[in-house]
C-alpha atoms as a PDB file:
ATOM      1  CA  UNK A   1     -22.599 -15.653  -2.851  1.00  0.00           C
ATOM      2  CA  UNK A   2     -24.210 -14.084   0.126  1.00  0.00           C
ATOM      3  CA  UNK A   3     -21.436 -12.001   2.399  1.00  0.00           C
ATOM      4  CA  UNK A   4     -20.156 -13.648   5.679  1.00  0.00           C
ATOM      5  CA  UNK A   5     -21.333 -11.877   8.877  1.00  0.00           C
ATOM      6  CA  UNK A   6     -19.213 -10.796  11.106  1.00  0.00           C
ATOM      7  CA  UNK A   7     -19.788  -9.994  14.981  1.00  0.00           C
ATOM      8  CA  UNK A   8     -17.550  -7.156  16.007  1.00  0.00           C
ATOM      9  CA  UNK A   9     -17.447  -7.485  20.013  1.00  0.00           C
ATOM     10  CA  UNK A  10     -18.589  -4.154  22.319  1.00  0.00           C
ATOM     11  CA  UNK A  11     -15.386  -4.178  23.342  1.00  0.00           C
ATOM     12  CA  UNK A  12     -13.272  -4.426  20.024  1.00  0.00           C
ATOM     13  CA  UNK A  13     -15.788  -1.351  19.136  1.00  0.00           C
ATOM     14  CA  UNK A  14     -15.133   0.742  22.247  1.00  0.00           C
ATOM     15  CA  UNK A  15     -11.369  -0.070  21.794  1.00  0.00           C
ATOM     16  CA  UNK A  16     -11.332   0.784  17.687  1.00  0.00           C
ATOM     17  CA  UNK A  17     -13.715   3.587  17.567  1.00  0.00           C
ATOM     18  CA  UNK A  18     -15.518   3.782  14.330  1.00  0.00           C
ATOM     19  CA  UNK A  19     -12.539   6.951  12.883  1.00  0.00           C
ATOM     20  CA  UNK A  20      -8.861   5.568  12.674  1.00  0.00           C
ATOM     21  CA  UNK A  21      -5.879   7.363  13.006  1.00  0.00           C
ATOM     22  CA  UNK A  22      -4.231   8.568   9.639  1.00  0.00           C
ATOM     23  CA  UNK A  23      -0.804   8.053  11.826  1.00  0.00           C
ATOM     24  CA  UNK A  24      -0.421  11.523  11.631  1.00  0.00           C
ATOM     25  CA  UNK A  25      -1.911  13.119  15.020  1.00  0.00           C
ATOM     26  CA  UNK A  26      -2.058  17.006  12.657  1.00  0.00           C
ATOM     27  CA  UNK A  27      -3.788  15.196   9.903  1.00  0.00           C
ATOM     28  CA  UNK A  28      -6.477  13.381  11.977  1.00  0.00           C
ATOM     29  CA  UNK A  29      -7.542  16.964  13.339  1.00  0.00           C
ATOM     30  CA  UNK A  30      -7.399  18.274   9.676  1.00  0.00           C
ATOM     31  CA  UNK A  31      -9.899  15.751   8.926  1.00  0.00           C
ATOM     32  CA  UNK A  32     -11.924  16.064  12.191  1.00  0.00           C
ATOM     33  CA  UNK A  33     -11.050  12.725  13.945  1.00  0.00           C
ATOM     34  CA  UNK A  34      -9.019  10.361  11.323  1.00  0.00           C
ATOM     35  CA  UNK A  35     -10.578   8.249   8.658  1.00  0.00           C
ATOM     36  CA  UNK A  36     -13.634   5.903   9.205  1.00  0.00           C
ATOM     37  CA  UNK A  37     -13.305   2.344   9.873  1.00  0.00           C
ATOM     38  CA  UNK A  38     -13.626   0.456   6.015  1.00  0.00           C
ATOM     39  CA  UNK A  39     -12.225   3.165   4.378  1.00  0.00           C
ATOM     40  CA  UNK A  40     -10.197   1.860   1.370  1.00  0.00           C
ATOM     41  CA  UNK A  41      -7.639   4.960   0.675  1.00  0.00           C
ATOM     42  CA  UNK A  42      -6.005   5.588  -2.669  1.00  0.00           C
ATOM     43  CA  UNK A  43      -2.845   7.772  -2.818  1.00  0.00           C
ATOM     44  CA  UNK A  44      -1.817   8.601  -6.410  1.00  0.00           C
ATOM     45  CA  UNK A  45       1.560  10.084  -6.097  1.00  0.00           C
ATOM     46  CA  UNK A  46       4.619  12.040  -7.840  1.00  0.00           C
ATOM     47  CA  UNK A  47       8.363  11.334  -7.706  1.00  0.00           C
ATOM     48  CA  UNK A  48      10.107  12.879  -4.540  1.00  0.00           C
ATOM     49  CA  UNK A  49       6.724  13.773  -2.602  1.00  0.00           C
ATOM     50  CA  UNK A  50       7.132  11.747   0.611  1.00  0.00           C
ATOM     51  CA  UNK A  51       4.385   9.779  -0.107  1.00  0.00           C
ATOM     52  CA  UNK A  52       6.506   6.497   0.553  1.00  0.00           C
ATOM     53  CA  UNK A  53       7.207   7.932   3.999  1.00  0.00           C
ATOM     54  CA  UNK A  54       3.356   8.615   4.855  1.00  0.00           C
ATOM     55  CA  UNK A  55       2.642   5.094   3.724  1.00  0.00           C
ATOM     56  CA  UNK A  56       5.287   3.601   6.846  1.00  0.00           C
ATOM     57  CA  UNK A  57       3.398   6.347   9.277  1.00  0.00           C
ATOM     58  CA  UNK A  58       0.470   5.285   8.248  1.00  0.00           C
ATOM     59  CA  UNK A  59       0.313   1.444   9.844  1.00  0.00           C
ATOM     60  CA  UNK A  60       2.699   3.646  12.581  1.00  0.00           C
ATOM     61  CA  UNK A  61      -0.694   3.312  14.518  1.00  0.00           C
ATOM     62  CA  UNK A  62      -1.023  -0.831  14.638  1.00  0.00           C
ATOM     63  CA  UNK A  63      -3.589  -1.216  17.144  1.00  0.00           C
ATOM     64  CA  UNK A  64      -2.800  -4.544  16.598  1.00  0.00           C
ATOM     65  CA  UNK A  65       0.645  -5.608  15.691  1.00  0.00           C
ATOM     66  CA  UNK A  66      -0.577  -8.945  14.054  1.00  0.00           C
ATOM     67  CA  UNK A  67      -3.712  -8.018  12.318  1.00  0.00           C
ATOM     68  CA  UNK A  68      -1.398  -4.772  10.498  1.00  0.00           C
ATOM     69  CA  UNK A  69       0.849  -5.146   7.181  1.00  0.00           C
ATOM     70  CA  UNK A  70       2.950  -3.622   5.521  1.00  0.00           C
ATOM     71  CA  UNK A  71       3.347  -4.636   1.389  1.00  0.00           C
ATOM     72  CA  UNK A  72       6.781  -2.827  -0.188  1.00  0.00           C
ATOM     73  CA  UNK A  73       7.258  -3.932  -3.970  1.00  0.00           C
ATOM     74  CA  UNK A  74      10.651  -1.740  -4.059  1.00  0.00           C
ATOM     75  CA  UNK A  75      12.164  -1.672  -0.298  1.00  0.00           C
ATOM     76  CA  UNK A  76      13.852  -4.799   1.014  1.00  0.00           C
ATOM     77  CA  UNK A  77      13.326  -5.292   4.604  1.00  0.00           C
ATOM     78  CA  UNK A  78      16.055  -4.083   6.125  1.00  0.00           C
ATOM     79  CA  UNK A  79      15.424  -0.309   4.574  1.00  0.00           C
ATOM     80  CA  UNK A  80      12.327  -0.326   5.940  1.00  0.00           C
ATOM     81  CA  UNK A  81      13.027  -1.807   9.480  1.00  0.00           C
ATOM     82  CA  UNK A  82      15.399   0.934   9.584  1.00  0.00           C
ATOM     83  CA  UNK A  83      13.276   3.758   8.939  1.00  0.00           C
ATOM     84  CA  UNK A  84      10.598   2.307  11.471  1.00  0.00           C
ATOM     85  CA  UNK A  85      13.137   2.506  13.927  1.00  0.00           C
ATOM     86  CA  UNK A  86      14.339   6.379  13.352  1.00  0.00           C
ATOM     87  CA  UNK A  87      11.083   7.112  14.174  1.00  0.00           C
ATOM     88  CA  UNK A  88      10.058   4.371  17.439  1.00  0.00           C
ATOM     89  CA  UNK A  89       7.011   3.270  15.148  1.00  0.00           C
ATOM     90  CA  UNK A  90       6.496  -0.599  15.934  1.00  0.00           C
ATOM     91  CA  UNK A  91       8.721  -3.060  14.791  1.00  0.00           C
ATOM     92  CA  UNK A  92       6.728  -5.815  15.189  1.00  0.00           C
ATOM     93  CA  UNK A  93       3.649  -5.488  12.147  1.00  0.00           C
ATOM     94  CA  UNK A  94       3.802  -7.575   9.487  1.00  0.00           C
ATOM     95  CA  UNK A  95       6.118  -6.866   6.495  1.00  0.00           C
ATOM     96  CA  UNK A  96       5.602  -8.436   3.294  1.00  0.00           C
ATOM     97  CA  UNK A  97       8.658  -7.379   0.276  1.00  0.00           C
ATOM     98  CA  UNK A  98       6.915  -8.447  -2.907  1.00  0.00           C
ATOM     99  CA  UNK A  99      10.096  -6.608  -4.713  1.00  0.00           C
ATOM    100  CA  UNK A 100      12.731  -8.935  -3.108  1.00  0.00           C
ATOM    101  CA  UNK A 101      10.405 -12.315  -3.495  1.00  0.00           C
ATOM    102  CA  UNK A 102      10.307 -10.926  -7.005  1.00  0.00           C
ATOM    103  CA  UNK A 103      13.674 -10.822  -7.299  1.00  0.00           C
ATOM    104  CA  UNK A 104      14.565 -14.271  -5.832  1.00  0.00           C
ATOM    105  CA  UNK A 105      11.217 -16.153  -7.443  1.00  0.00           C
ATOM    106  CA  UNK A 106      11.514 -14.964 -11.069  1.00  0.00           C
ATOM    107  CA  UNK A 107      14.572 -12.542 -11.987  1.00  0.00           C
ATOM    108  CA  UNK A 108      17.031 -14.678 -10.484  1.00  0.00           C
ATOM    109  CA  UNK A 109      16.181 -17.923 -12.573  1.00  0.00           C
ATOM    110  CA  UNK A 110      15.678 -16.162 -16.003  1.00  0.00           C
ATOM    111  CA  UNK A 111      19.032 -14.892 -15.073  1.00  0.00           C
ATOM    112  CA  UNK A 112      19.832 -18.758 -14.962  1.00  0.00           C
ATOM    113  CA  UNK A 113      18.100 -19.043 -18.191  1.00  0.00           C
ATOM    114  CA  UNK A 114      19.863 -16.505 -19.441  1.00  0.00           C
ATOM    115  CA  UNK A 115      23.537 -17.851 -18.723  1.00  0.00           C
ATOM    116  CA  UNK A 116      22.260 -21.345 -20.203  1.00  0.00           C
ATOM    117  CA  UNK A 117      21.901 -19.750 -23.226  1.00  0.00           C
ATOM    118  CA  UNK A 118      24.500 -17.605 -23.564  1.00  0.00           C
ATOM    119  CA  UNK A 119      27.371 -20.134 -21.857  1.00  0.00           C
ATOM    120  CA  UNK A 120      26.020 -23.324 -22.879  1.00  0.00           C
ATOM    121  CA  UNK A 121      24.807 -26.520 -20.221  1.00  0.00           C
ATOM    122  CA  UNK A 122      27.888 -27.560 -18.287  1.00  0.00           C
ATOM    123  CA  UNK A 123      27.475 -31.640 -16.965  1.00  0.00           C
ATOM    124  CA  UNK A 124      26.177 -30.576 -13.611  1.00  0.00           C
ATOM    125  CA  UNK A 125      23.561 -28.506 -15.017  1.00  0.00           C
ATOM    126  CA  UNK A 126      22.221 -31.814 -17.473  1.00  0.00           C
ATOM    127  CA  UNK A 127      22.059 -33.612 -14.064  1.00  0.00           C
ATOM    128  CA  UNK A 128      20.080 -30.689 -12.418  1.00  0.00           C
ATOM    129  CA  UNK A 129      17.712 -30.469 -15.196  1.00  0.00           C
ATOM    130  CA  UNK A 130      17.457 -34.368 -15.362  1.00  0.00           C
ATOM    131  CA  UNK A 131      16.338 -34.435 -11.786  1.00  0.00           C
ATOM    132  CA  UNK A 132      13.712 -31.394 -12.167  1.00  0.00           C
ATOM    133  CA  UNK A 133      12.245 -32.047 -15.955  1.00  0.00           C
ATOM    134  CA  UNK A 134       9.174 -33.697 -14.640  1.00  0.00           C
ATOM    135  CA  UNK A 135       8.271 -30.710 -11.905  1.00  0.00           C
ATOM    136  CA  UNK A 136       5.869 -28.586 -13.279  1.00  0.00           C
ATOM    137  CA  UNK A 137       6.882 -24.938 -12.827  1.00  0.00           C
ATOM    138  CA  UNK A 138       4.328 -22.814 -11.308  1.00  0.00           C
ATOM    139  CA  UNK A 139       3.596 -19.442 -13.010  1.00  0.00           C
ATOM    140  CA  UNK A 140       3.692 -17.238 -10.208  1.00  0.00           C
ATOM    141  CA  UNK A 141       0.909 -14.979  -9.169  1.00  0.00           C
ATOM    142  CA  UNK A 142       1.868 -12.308  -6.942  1.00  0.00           C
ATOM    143  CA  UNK A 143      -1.246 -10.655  -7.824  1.00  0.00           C
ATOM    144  CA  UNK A 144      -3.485 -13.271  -5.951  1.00  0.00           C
ATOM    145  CA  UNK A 145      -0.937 -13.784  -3.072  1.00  0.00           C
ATOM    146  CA  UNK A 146      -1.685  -9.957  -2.085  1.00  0.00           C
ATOM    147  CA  UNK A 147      -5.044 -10.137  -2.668  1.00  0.00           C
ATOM    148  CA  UNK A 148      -5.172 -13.242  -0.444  1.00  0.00           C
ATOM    149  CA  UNK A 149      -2.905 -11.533   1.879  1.00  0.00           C
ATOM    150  CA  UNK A 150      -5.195  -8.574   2.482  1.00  0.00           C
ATOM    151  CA  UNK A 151      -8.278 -10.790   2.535  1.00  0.00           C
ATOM    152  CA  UNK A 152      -7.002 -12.899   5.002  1.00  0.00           C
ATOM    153  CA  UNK A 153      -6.544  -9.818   7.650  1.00  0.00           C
ATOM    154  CA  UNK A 154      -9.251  -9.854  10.369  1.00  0.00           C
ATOM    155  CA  UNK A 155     -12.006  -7.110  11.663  1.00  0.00           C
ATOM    156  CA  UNK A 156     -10.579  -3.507  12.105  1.00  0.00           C
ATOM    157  CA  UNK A 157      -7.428  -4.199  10.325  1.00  0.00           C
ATOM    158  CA  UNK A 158      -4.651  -1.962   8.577  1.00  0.00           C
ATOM    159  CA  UNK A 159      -2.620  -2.453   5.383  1.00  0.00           C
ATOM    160  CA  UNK A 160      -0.791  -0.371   2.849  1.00  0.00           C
ATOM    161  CA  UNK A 161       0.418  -1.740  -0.419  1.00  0.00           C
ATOM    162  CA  UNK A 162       3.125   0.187  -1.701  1.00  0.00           C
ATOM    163  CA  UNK A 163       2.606   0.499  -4.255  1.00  0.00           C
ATOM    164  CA  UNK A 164       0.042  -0.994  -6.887  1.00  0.00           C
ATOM    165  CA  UNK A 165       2.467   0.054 -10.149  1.00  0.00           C
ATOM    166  CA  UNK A 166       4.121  -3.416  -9.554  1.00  0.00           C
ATOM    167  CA  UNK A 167       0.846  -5.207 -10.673  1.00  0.00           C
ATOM    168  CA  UNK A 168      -0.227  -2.515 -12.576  1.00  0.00           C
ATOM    169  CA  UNK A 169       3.099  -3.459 -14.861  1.00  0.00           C
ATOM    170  CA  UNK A 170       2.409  -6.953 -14.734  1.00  0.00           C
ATOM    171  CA  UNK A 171      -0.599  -7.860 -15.354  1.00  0.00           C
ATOM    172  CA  UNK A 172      -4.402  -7.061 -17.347  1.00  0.00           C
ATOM    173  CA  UNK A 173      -5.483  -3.713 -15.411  1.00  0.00           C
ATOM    174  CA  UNK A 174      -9.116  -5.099 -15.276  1.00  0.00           C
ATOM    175  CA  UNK A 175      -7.482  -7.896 -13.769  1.00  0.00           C
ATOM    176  CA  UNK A 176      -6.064  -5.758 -11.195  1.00  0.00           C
ATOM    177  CA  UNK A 177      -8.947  -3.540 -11.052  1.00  0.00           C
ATOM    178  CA  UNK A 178     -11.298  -6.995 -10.126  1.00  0.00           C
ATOM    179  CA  UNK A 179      -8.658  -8.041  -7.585  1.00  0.00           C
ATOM    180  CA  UNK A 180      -8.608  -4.190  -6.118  1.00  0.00           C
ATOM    181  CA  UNK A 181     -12.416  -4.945  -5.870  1.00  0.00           C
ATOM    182  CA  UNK A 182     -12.373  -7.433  -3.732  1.00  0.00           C
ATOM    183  CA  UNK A 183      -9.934  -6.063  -0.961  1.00  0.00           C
ATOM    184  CA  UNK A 184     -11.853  -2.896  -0.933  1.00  0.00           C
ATOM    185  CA  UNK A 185     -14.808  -5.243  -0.032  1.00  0.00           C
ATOM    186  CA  UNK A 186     -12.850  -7.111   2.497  1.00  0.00           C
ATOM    187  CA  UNK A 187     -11.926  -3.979   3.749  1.00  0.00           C
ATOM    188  CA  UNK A 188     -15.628  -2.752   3.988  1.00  0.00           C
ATOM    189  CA  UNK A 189     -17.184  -5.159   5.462  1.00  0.00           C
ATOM    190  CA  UNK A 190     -14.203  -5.609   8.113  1.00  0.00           C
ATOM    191  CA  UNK A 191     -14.281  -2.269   8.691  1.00  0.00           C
ATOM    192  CA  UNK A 192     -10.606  -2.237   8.052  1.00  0.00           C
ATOM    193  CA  UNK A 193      -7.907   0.530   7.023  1.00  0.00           C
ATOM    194  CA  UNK A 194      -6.363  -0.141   2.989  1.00  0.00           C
ATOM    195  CA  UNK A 195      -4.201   2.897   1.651  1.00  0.00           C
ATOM    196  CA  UNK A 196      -2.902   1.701  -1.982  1.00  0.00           C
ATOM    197  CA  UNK A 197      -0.393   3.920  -3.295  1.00  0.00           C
ATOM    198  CA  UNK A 198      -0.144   4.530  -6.977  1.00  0.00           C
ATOM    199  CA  UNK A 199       2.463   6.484  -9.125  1.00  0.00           C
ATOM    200  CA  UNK A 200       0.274   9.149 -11.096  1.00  0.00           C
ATOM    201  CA  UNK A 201       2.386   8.381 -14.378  1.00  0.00           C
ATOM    202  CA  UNK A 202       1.241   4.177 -14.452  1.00  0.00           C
ATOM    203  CA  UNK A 203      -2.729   5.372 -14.734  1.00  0.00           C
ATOM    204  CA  UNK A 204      -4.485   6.102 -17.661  1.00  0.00           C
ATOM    205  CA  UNK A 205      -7.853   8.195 -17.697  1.00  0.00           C
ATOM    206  CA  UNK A 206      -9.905   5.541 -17.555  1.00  0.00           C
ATOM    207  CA  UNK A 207      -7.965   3.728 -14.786  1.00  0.00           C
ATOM    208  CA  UNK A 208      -8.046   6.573 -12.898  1.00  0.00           C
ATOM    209  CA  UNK A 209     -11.557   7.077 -13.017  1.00  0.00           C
ATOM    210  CA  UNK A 210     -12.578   3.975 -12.115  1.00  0.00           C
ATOM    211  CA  UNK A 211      -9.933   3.993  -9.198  1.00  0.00           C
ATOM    212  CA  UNK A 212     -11.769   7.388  -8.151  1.00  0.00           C
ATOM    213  CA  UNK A 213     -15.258   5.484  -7.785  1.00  0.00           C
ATOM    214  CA  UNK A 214     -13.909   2.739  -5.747  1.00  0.00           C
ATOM    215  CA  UNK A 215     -11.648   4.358  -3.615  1.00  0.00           C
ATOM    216  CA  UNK A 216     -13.556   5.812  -0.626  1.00  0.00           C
ATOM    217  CA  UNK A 217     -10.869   8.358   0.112  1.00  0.00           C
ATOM    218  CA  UNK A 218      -8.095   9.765  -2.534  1.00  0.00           C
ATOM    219  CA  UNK A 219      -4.862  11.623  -1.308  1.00  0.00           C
ATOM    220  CA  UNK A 220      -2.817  13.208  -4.480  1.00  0.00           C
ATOM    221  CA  UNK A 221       1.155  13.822  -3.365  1.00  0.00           C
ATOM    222  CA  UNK A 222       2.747  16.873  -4.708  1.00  0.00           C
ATOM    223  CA  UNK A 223       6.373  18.144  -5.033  1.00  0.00           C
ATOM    224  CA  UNK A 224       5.894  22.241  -6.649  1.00  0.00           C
ATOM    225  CA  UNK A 225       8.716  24.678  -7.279  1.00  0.00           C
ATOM    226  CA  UNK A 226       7.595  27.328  -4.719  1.00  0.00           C
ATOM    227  CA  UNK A 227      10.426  30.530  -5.430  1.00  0.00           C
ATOM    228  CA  UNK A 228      13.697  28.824  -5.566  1.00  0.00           C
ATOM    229  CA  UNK A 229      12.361  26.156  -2.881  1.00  0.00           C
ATOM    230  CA  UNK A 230      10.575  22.745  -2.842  1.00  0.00           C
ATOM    231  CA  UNK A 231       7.100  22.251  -1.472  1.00  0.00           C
ATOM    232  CA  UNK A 232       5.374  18.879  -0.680  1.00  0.00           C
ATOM    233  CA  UNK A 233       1.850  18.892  -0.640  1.00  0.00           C
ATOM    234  CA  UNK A 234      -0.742  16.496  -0.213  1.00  0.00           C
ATOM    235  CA  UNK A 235      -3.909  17.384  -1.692  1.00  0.00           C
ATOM    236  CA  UNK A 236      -7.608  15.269  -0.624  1.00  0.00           C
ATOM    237  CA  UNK A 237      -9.066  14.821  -3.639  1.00  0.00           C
ATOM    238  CA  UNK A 238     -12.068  12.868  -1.943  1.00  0.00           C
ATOM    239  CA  UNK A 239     -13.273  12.004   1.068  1.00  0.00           C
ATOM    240  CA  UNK A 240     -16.487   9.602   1.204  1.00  0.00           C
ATOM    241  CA  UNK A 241     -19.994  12.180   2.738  1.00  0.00           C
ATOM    242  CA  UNK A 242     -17.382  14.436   3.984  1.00  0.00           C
ATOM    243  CA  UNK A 243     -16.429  16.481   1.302  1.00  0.00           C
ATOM    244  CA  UNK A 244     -15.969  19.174   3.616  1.00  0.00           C
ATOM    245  CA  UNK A 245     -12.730  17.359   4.464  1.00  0.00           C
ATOM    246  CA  UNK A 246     -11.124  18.108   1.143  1.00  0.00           C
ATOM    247  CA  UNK A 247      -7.923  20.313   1.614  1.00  0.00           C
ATOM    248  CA  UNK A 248      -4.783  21.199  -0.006  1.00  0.00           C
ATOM    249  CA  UNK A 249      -2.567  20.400   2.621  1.00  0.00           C
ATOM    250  CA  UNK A 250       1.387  21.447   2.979  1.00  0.00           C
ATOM    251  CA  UNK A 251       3.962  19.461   4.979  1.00  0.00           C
ATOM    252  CA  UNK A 252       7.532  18.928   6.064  1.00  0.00           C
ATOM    253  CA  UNK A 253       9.454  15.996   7.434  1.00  0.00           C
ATOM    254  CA  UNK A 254      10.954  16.542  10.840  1.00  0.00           C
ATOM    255  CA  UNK A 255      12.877  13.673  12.792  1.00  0.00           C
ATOM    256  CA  UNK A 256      10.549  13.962  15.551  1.00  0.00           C
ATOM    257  CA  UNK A 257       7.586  13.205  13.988  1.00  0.00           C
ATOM    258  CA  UNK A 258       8.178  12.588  10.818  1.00  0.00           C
ATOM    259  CA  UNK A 259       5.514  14.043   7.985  1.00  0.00           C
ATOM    260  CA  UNK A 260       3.490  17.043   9.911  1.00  0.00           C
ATOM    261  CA  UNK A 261       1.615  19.620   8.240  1.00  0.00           C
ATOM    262  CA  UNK A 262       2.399  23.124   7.830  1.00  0.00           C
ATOM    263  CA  UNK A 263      -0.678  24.544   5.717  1.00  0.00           C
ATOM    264  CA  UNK A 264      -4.348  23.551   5.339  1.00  0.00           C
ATOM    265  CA  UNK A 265      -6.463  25.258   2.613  1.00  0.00           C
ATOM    266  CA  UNK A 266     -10.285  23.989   2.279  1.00  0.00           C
ATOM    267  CA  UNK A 267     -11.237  23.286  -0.857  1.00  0.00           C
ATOM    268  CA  UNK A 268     -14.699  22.676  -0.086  1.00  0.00           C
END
């Protein structure tokens, strides 16, 4: 199947520039102007690193509010509203909790199932499942839903799926690896911004690998025992014909503006 064509306008390009911001103003001079538009960014991450934190500051940006959204498959809304607003980051992108649909789609009726078979079918519960026997139950897919969520965003967009362990859990990795394919197209050819974050204990070798060739940029979060204190560290692994861009880079959270870097070494 031959690949749509899109027209980007002279003035969506003047407006978008072809680098986007990483959301962090320090960063985007660390990297000498941001990230470049299509850029499909994988962040494999450790326990405690901030890395959940970057994600939010990364959409902080949303040039446009309605073509920008934000996937969470552990954070109910509320959490995250809340940390948009101790920061002034706009409130108004698109949020998607995969977790809490989760929660209310599937665990809450095997919990159902569950009691059935532990308590036995009370009268009202023959009538409900008189009334539904003939509905066919739907096996739910959250694994397409984000991939058509993502491919549904238009030209210049920005996403972050936080994070890809949910599916990763779930379902066939090559089946995940296939559906990863296509957003990173999407995100190509609509010269978009996708950062997928991934926990570095759900990835085998092999996955990781093959992550590393598709992903046009790859951010590793650190925690390290540094004397008798805690550093956080985010380390570019790769960066797409810019390798001079790689860097081991050190940061703290402050409530002004949230992660900012302390220390850049070049590792290239």
């Amino acid at each position: 199947m031959a690949k749509k064509d899109i027209q980007f306008s002279l003035e969506d390009e003047e407006f978008f520039g072809v680098m986007g911001s990483v959301g962090v103003p320090k960063f985007d001079r660390e990297m000498r102007g941001g990230i470049p538009r299509g850029f499909m960014i994988l962040a494999v991450v450790a326990t405690g690193s901030g890395a959940e934190l970057f994600a939010k500051q990364f959409v902080s940006p949303a040039e446009e509010p309605e073509n920008t959204l934000y996937v969470s498959t552990s954070e109910s809304a509320p959490q995250i509203l809340n940390v948009f607003n101790k920061y002034n980051w706009p409130t108004d992108i698109n949020v998607r909790t995969m977790g809490e649909e989760y929660n209310s789609r599937v665990l809450e009726r095997d919990l159902q199932a569950a009691r059935y078979r532990l308590q036995g079918f009370s009268m009202a519960d023959v009538q409900r499942l008189a009334q539904t026997r003939f509905v066919d139950d739907e096996t739910e897919d959250f694994l397409t839903e984000l991939t058509d969520d993502i491919t549904s965003l238009g030209p210049y967009f920005r996403a972050v799926i936080d994070s890809m362990d949910f599916y990763f859990n779930r379902e066939d990795p090559a089946r995940v690896m296939s559906m990863l394919r296509m957003m990173q197209a999407h995100t190509q050819l609509n010269r978009g911004l996708l950062l997928c974050l991934v926990s570095e204990s759900s990835l085998t070798k092999s996955m990781e690998m093959e992550l590393g060739m598709l992903a046009d940029m790859i951010l590793k979060f650190e925690v390290v025992m540094v004397g008798t204190d805690f550093e956080t560290r985010m380390v570019i692994k790769k960066f797409r014909n810019a390798p001079e861009n790689m860097a081991v880079i050190s940061f703290k959270v402050t409530p002004e503006e949230g992660i900012t870097p302390e220390t850049v070494k070049r590792i290239a």
